[in-house]
C-alpha atoms as a PDB file:
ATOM      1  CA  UNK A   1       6.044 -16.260   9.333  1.00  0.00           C
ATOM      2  CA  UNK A   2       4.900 -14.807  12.624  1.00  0.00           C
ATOM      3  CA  UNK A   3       8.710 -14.216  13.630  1.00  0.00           C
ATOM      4  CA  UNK A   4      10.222 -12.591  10.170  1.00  0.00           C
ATOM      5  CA  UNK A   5       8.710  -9.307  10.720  1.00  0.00           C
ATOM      6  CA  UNK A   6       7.460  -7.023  13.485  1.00  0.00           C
ATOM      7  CA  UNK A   7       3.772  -7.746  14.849  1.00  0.00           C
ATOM      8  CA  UNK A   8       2.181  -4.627  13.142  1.00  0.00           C
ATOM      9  CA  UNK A   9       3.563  -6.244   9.895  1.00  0.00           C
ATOM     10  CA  UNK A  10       2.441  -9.559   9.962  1.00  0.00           C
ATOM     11  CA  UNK A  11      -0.763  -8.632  11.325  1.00  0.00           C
ATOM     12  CA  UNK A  12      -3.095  -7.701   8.329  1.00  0.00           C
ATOM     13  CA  UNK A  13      -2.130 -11.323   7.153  1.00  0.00           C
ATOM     14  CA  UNK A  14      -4.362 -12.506   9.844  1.00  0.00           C
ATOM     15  CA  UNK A  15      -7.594 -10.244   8.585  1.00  0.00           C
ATOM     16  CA  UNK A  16      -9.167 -12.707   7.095  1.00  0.00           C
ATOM     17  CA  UNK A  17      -9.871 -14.733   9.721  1.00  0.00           C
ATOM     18  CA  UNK A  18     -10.759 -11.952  12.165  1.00  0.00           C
ATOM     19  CA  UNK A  19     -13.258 -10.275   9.641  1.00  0.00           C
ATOM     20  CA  UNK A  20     -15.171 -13.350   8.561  1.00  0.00           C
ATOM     21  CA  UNK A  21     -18.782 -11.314   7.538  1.00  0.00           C
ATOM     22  CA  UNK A  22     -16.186  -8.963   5.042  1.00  0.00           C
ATOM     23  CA  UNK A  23     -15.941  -9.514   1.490  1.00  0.00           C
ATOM     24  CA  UNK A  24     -12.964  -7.364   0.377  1.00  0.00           C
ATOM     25  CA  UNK A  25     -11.201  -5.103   2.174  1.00  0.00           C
ATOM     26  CA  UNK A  26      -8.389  -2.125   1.297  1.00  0.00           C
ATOM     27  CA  UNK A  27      -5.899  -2.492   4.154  1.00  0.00           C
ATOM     28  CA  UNK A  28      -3.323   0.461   4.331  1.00  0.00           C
ATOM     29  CA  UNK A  29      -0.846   2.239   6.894  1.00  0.00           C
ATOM     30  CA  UNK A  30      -1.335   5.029   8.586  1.00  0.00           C
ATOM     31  CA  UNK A  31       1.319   7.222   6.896  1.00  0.00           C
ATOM     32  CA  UNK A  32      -0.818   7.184   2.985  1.00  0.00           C
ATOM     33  CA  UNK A  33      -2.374   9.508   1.545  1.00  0.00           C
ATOM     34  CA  UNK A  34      -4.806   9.202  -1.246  1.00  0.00           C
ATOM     35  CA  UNK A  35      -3.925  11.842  -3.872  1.00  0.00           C
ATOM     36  CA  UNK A  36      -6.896  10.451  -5.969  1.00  0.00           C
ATOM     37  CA  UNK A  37     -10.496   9.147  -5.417  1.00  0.00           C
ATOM     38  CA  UNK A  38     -10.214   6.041  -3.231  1.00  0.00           C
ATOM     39  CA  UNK A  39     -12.972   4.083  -5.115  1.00  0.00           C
ATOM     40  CA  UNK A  40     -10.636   3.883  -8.037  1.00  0.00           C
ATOM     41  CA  UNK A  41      -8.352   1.419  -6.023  1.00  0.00           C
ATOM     42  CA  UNK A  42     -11.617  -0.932  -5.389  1.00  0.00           C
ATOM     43  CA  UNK A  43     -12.051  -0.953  -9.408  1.00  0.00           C
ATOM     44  CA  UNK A  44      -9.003  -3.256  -9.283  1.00  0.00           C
ATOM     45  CA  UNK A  45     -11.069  -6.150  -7.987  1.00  0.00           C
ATOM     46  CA  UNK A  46     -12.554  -5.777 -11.307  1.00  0.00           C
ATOM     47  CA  UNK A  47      -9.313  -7.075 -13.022  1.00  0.00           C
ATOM     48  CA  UNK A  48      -8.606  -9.867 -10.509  1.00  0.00           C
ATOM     49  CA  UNK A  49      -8.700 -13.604 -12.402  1.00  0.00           C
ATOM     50  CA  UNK A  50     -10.887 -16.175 -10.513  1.00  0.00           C
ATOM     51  CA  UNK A  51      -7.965 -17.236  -8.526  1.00  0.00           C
ATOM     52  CA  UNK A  52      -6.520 -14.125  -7.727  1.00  0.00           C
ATOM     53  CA  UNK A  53      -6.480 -12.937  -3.983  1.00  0.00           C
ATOM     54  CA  UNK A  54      -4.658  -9.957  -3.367  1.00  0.00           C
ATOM     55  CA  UNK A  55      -3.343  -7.104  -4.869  1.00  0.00           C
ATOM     56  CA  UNK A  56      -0.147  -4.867  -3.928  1.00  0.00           C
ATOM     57  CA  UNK A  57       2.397  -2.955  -5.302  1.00  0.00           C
ATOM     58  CA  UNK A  58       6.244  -4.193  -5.715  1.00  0.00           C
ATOM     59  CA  UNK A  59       8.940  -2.672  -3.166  1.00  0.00           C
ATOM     60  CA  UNK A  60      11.093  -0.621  -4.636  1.00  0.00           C
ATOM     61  CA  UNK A  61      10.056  -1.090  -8.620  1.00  0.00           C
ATOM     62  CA  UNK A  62      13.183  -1.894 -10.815  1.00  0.00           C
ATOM     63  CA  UNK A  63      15.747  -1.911  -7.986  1.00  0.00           C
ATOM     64  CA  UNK A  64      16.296  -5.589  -6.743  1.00  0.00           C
ATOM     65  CA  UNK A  65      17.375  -4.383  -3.437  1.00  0.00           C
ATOM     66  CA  UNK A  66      15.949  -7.925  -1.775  1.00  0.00           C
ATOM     67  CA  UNK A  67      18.746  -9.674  -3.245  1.00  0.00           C
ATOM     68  CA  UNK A  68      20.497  -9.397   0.887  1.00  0.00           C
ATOM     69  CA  UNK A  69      17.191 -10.331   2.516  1.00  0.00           C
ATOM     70  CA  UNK A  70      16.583 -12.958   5.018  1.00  0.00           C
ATOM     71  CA  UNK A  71      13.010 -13.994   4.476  1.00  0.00           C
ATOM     72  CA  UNK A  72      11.563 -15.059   1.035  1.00  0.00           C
ATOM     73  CA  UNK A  73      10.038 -12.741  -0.904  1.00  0.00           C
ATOM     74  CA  UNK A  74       8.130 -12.355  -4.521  1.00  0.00           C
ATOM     75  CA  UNK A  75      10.176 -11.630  -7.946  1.00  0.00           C
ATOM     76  CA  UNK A  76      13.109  -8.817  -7.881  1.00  0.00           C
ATOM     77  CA  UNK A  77      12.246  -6.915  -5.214  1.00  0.00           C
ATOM     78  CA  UNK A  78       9.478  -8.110  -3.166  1.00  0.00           C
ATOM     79  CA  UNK A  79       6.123  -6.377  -2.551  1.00  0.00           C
ATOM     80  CA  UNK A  80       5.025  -3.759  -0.289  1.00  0.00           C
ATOM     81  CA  UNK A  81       2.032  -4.016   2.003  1.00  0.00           C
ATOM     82  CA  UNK A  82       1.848  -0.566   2.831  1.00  0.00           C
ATOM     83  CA  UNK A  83      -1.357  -0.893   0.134  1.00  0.00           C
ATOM     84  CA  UNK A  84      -2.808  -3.901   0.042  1.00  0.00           C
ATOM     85  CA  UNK A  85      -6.766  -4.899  -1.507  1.00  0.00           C
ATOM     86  CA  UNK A  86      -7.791  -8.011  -0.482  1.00  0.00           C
ATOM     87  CA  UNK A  87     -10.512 -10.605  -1.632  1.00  0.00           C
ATOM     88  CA  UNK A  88     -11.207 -11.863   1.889  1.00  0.00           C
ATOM     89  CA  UNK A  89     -13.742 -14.218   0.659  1.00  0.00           C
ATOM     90  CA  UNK A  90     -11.422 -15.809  -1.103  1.00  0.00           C
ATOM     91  CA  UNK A  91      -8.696 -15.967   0.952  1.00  0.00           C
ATOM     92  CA  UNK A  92     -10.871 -17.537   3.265  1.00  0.00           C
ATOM     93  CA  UNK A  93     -11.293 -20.363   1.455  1.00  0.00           C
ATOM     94  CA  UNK A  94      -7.990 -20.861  -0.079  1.00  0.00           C
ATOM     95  CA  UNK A  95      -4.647 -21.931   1.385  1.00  0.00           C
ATOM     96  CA  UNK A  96      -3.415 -18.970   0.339  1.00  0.00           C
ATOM     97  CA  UNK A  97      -0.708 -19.077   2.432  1.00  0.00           C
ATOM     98  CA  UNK A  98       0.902 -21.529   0.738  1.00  0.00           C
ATOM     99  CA  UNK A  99      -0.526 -19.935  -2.470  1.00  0.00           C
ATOM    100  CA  UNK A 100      -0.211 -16.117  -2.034  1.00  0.00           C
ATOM    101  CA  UNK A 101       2.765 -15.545  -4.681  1.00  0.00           C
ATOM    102  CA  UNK A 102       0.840 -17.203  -7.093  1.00  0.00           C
ATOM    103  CA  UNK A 103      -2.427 -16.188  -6.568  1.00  0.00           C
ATOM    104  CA  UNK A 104      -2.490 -12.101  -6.174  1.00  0.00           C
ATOM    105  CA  UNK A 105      -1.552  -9.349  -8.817  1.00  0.00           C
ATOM    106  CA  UNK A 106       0.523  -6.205  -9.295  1.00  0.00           C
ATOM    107  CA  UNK A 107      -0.672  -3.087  -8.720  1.00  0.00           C
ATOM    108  CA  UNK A 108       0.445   0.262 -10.736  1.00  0.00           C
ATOM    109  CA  UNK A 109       3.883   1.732  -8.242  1.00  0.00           C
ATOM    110  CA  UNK A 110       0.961   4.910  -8.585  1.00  0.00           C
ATOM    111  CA  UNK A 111      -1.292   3.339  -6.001  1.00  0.00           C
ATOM    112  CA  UNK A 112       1.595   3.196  -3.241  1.00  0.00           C
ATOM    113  CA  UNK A 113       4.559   5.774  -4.450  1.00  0.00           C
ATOM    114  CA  UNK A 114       7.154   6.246  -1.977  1.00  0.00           C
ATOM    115  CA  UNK A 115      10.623   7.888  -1.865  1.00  0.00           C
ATOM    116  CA  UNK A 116      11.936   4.675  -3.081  1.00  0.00           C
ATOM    117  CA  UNK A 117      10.659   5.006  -6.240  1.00  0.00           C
ATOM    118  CA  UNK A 118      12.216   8.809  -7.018  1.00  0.00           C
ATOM    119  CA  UNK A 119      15.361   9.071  -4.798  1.00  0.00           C
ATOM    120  CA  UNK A 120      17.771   8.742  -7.739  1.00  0.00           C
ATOM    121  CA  UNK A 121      16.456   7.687 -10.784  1.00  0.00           C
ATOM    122  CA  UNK A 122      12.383   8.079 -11.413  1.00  0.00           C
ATOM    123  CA  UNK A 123      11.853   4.057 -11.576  1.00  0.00           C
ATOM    124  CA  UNK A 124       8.068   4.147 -11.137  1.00  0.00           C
ATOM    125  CA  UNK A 125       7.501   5.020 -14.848  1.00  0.00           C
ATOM    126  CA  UNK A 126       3.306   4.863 -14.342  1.00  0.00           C
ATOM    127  CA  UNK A 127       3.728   8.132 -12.434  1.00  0.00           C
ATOM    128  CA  UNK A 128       5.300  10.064 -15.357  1.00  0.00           C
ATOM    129  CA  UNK A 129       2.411   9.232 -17.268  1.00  0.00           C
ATOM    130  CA  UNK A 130      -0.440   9.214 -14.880  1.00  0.00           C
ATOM    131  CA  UNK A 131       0.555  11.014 -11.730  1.00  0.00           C
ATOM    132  CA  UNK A 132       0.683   9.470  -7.875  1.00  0.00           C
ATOM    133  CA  UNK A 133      -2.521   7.992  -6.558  1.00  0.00           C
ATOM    134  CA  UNK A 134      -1.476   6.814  -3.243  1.00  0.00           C
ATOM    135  CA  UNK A 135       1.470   8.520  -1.398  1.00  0.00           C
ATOM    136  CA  UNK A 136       2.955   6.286   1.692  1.00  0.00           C
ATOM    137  CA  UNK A 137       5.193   8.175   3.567  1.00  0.00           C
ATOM    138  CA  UNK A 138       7.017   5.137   5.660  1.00  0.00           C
ATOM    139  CA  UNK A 139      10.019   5.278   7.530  1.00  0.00           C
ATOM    140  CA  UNK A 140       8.586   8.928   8.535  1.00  0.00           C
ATOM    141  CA  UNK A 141       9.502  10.498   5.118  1.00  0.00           C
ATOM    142  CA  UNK A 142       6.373  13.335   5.771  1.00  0.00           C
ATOM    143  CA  UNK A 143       7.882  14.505   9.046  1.00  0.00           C
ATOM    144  CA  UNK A 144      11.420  14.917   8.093  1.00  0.00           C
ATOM    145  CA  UNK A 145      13.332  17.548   5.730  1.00  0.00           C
ATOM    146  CA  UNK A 146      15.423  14.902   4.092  1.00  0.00           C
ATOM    147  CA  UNK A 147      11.825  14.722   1.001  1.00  0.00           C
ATOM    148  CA  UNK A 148      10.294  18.245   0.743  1.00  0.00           C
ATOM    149  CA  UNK A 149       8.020  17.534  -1.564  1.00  0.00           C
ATOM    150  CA  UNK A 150       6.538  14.585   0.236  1.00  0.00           C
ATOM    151  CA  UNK A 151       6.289  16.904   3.505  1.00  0.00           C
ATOM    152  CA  UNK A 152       5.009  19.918   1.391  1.00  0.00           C
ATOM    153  CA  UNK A 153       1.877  17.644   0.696  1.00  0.00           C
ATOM    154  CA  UNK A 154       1.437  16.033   4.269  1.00  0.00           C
ATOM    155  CA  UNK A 155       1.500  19.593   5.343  1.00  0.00           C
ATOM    156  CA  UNK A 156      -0.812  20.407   3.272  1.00  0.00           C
ATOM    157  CA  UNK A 157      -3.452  17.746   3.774  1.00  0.00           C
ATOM    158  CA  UNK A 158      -2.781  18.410   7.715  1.00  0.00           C
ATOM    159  CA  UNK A 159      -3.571  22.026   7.705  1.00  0.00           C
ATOM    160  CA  UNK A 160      -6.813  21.597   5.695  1.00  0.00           C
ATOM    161  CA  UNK A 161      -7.995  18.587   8.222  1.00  0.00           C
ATOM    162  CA  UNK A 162      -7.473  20.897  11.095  1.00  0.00           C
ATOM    163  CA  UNK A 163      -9.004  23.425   9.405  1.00  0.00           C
ATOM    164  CA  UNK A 164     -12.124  20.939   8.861  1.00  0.00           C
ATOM    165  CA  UNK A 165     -12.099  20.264  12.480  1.00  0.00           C
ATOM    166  CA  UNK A 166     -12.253  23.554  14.048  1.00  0.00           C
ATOM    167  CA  UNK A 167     -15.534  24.058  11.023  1.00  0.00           C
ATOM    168  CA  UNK A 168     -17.034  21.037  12.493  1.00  0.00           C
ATOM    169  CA  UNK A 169     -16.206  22.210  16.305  1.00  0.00           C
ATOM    170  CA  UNK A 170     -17.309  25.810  15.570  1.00  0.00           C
ATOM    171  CA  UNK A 171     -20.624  25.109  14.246  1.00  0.00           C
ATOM    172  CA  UNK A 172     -21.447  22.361  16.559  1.00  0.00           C
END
């Protein structure tokens, strides 16, 4: 497992064990951002069975684009860990390696929208109805001109942190 994918993706797999006083935890990259409340995501917990450990969304939604992949992966497409909520507890004492197909949930393609989902067909259907919740800009999609919409909103969130910081700075 250690070997199928780069060290910064394999690590959160190893949480777990490295967070052992942690109940649940929302792991996710560096390149989201949370276009609603972030305690909305934790309500999912709520809807996890008893043996349920996990909960992310699937790569790509609708497009089967794992069928050329070299590792295993979950359903059509796979799942992407860019989001991922995690009953540590429970992980802990599972063997959820072995189990972790079987034992985690779906979430909405909302709570972790990327390009994939909109490049030429809208296949993340939840958005049309409720709007994006998480936005993950991997592969760099923020920086680049190839998505303006995606780096119209990155912008945006940058300019108001920086704007925060130099408050913060100017009154301290």
């Amino acid at each position: 497992m250690e070997k199928m994918f780069k060290p910064c993706a394999t690590q959160r797999l190893f949480i777990p064990s490295l967070l052992q006083d942690v109940d649940s935890l929302l792991y996710v990259d560096t390149d989201t951002l949370f276009l609603r409340p972030v305690d909305a995501i934790w309500r999912f917990l709520d809807k996890f069975s008893s043996a349920q450990l996990a909960a992310l969304v699937p790569e790509h939604e609708g497009a089967g684009n794992y069928r050329f992949a070299r590792h295993p992966y979950y359903g059509e497409s796979g799942l992407n860990s860019g989001v991922l909520l995690m009953n540590l507890t429970r992980i802990r004492r599972s063997t959820w390696l072995d189990s972790m197909v079987r034992r985690g949930i779906c979430f909405p393609c909302d709570w972790n929208y990327r390009t994939d989902h909109c490049e030429d067909k809208s296949i993340c259907k939840g958005v049309e109805k409720n709007g994006v919740s998480v936005l993950h800009g991997s592969r760099r999609v923020m920086q680049n001109e190839d998505q303006p919409t995606f780096k119209a909103v990155y912008t945006a969130f940058k300019e108001v942190v920086y704007c925060f910081i130099s408050i913060l700075f100017f009154y301290n």
